[in-house]
C-alpha atoms as a PDB file:
ATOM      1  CA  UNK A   1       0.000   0.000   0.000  1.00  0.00           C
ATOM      2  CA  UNK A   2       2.770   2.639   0.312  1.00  0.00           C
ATOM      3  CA  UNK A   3       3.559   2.716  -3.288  1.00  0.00           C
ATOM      4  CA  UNK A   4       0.261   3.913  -3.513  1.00  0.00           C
ATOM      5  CA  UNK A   5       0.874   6.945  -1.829  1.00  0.00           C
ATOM      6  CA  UNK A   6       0.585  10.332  -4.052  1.00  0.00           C
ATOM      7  CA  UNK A   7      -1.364   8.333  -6.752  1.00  0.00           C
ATOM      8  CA  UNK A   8      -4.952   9.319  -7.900  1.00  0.00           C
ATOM      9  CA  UNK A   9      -8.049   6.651  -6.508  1.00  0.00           C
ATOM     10  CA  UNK A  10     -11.207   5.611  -6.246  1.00  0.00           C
ATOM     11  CA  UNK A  11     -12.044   3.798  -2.981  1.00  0.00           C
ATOM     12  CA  UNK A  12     -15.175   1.728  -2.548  1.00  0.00           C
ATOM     13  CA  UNK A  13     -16.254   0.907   1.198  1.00  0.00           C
ATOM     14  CA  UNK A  14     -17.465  -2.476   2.624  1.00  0.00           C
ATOM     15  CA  UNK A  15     -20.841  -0.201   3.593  1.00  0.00           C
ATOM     16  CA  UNK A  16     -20.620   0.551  -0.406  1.00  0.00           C
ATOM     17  CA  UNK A  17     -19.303   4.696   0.228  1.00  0.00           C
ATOM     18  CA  UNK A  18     -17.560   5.843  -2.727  1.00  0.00           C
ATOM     19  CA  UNK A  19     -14.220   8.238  -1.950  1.00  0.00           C
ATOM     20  CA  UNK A  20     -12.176   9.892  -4.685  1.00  0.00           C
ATOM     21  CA  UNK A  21      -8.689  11.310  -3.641  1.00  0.00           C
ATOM     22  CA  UNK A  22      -5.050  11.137  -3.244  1.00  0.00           C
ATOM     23  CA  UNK A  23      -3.562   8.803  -1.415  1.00  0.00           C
ATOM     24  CA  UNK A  24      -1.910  10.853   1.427  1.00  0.00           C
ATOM     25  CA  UNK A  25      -0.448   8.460   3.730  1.00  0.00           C
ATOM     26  CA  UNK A  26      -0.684   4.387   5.043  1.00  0.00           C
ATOM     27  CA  UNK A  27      -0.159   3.127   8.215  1.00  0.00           C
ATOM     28  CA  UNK A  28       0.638  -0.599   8.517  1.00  0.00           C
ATOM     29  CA  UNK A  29       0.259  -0.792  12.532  1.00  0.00           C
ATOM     30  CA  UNK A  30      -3.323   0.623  11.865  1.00  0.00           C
ATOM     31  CA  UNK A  31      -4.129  -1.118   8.569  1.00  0.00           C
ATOM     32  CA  UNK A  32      -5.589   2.616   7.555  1.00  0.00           C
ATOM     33  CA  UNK A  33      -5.142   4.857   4.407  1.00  0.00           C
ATOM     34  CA  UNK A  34      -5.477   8.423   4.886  1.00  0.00           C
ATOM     35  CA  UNK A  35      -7.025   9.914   1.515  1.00  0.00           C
ATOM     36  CA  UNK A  36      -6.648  13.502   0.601  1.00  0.00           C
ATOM     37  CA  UNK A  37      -9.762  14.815  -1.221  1.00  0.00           C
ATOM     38  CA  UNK A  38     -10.691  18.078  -2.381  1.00  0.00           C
ATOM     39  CA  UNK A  39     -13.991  19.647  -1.415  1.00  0.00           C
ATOM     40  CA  UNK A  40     -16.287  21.957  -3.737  1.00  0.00           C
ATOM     41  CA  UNK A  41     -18.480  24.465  -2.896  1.00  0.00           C
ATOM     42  CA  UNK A  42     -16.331  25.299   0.198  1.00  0.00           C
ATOM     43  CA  UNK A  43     -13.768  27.519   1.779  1.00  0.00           C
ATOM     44  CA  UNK A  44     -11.453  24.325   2.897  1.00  0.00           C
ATOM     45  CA  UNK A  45      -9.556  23.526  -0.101  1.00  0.00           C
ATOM     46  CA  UNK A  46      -8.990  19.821   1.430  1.00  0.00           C
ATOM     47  CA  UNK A  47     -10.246  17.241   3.613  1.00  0.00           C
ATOM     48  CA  UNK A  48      -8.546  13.668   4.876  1.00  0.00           C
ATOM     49  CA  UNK A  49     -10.450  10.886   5.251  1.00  0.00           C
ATOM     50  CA  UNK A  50      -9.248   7.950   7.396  1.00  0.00           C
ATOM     51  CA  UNK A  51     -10.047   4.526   6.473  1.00  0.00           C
ATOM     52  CA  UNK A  52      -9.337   1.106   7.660  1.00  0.00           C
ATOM     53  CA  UNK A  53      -8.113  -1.036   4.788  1.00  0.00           C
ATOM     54  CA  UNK A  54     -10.113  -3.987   6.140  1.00  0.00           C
ATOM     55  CA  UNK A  55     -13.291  -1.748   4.800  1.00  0.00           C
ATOM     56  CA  UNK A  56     -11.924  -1.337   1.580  1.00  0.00           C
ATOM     57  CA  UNK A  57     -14.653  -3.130  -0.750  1.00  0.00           C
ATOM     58  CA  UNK A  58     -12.545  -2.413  -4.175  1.00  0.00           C
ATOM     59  CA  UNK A  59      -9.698   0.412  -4.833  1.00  0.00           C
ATOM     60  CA  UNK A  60      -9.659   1.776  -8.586  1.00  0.00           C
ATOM     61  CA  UNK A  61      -6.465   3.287 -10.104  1.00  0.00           C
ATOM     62  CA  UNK A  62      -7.479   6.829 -11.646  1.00  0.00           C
ATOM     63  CA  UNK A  63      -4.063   8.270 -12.193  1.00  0.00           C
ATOM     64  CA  UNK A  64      -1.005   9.953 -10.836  1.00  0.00           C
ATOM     65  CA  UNK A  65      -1.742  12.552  -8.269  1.00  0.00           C
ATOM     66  CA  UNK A  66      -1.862  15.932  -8.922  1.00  0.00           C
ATOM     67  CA  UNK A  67      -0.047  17.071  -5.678  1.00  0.00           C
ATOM     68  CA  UNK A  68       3.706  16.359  -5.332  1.00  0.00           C
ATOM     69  CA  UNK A  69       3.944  17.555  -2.551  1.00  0.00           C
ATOM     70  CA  UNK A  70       1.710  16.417  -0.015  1.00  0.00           C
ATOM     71  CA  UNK A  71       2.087  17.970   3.784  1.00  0.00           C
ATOM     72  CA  UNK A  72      -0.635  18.355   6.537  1.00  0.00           C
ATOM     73  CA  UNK A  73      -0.942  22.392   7.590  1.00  0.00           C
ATOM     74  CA  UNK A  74       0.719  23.044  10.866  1.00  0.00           C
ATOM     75  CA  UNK A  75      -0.857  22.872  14.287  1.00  0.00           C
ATOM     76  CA  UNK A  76      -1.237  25.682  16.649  1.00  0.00           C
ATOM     77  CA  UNK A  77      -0.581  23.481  19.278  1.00  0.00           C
ATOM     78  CA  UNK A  78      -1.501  26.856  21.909  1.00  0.00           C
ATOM     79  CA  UNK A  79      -4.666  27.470  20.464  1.00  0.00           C
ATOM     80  CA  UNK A  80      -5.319  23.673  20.942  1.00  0.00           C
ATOM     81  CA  UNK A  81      -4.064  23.818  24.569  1.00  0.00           C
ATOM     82  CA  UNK A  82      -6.503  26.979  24.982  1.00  0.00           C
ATOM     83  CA  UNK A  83      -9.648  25.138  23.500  1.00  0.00           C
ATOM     84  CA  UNK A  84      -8.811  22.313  25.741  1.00  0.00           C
ATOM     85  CA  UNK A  85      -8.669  24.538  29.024  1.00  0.00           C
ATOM     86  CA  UNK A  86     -11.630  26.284  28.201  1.00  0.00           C
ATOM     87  CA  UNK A  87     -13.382  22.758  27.941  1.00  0.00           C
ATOM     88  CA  UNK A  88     -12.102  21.365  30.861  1.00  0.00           C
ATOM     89  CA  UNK A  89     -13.520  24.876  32.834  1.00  0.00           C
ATOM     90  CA  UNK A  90     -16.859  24.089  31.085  1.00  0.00           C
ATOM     91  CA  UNK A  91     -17.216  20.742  32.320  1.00  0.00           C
ATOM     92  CA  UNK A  92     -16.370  21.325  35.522  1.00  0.00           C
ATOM     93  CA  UNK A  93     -18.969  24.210  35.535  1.00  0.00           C
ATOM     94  CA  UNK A  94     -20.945  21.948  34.446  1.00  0.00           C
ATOM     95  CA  UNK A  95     -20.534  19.427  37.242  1.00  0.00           C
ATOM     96  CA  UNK A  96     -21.152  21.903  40.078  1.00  0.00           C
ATOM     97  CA  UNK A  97     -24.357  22.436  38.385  1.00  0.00           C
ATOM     98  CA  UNK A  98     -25.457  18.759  39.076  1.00  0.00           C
ATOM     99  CA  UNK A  99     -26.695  17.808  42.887  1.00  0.00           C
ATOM    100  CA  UNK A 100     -25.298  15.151  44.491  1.00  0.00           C
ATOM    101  CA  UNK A 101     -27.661  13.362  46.379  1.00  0.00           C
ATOM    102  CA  UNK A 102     -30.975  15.573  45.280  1.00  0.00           C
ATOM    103  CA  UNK A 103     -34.225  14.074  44.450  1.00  0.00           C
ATOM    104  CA  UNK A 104     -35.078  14.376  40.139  1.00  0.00           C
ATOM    105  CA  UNK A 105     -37.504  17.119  41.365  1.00  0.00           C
ATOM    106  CA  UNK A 106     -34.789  19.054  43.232  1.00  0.00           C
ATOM    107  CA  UNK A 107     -32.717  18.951  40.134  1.00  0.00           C
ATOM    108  CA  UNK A 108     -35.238  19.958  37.791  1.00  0.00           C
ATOM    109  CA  UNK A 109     -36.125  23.101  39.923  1.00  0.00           C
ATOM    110  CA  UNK A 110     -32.758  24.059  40.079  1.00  0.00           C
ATOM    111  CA  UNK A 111     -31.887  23.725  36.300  1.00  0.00           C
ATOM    112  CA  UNK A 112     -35.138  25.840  35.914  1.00  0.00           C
ATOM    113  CA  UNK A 113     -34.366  28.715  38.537  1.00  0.00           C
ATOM    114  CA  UNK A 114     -30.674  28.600  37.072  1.00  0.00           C
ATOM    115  CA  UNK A 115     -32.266  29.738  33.411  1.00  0.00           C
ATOM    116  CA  UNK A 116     -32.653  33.280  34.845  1.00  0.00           C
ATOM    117  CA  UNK A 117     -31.033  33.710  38.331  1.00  0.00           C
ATOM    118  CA  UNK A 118     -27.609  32.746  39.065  1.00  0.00           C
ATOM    119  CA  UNK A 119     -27.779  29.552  41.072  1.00  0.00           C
ATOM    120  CA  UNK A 120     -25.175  27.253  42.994  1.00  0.00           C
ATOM    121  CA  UNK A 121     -25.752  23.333  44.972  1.00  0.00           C
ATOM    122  CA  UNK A 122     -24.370  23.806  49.078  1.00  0.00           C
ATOM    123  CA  UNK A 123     -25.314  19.930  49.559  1.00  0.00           C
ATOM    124  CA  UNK A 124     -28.920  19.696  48.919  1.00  0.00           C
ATOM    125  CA  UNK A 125     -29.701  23.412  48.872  1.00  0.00           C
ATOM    126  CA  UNK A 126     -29.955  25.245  46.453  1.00  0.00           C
ATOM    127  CA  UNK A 127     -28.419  29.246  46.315  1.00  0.00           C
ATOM    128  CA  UNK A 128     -29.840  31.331  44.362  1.00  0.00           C
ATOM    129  CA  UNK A 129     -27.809  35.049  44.142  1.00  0.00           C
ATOM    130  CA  UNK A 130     -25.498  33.961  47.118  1.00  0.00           C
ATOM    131  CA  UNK A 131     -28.649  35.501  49.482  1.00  0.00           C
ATOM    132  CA  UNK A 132     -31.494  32.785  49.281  1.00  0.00           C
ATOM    133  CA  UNK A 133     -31.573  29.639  50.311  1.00  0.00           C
ATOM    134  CA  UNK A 134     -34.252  26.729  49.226  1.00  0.00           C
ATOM    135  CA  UNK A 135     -34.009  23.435  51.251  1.00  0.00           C
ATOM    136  CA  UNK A 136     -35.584  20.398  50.480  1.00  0.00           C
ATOM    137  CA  UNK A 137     -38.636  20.367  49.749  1.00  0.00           C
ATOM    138  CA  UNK A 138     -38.059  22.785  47.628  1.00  0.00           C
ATOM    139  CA  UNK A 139     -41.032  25.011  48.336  1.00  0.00           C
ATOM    140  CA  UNK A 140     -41.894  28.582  49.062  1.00  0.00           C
ATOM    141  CA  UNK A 141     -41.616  27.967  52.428  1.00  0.00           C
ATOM    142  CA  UNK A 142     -38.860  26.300  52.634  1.00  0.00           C
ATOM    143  CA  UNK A 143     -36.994  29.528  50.721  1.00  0.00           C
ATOM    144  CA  UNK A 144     -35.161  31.697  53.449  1.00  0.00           C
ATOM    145  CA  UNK A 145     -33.083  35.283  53.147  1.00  0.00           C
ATOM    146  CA  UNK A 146     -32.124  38.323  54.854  1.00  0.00           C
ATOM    147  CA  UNK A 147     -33.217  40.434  51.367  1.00  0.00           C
ATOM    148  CA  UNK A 148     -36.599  40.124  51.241  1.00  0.00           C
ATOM    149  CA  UNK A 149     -36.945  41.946  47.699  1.00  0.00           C
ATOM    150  CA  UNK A 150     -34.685  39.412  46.334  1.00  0.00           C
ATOM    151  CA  UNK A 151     -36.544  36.655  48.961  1.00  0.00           C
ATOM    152  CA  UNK A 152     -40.162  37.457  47.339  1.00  0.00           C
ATOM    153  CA  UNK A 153     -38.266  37.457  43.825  1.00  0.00           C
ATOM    154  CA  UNK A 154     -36.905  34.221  44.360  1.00  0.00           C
ATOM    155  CA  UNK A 155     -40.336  32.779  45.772  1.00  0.00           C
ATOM    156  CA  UNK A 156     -42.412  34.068  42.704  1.00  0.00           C
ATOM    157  CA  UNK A 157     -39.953  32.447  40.329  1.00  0.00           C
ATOM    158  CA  UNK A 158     -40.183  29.163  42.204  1.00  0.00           C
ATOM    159  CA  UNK A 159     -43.928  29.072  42.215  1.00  0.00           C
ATOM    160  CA  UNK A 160     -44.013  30.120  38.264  1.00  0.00           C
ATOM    161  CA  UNK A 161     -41.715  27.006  37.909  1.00  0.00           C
ATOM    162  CA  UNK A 162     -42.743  24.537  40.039  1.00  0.00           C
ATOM    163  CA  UNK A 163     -46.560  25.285  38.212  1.00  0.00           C
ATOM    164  CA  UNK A 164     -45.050  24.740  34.755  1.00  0.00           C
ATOM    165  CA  UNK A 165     -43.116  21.999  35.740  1.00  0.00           C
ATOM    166  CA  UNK A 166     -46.670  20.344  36.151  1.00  0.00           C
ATOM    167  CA  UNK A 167     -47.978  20.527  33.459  1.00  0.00           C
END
């Protein structure tokens, strides 16, 4: 297969896909062929497509490549680390958002109060704006706070989604 590489083809899958390309690379370890094929109607000039030669229904010989010189585009390997980090923040965002040890209900109300008033888990309360705090069972009553603008706020929201939540 490596004497392939560079030349023109036309790859037919075991799931009967059709790929025309270059042949941009072969890894024996793998058993894959990485095929360079140009796109249309696109801003990417290029794509590679990865396939496992134990896939490969039939290969047809179209002709030598066109590209001599055949060379994946560098890698910012900063922006990469950057995408990753940001990522990793989400997710663990993410996590905190989750209650450990809460009831489906519990969860629900606090992915609905968290739509449009900053909420956080402290065990199996939830805070909403760092001033109120809603203990299980999760009712009006059970919503306590020193602000009581922000304490009636918080209350009215609650009721608005507990309602809608049954329905």
């Amino acid at each position: 297969m490596e004497s392939f590489i560079g030349l023109h083809v036309q790859i037919k899958t075991l799931s009967d896909d059709t790929l025309e390309g270059e042949i941009f690379s072969y890894d024996s370890n793998t058993g894959c062929v990485v095929l360079s094929t140009s796109l249309v109607h696109t801003t990417m000039k290029k794509t590679l497509n990865i396939i496992k030669t134990s896939h490969i229904k039939d290969i047809q010989y179209i002709g030598k490549g066109t590209t001599t010189n055949l060379r994946l585009p560098s890698v910012d390997v900063t922006k990469i680390r950057n995408k990753e980090d940001i990522a990793v923040r989400t997710a663990k965002e993410e996590q905190l958002r989750i209650g450990v040890n809460v009831s489906k209900e519990a969860q629900d109300i606090f992915n609905a109060l968290s739509k449009t008033l900053p909420c956080r888990w402290d065990g199996d309360t939830i805070i909403v704006l760092d001033e109120i705090y809603i203990r299980n069972p999760y009712g009006n009553t059970n919503c306590q706070g020193n602000n009581t603008v922000m304490l009636e706020r918080v209350r009215k929201v609650l009721d608005g989604e507990k309602k809608r939540m049954v329905k």
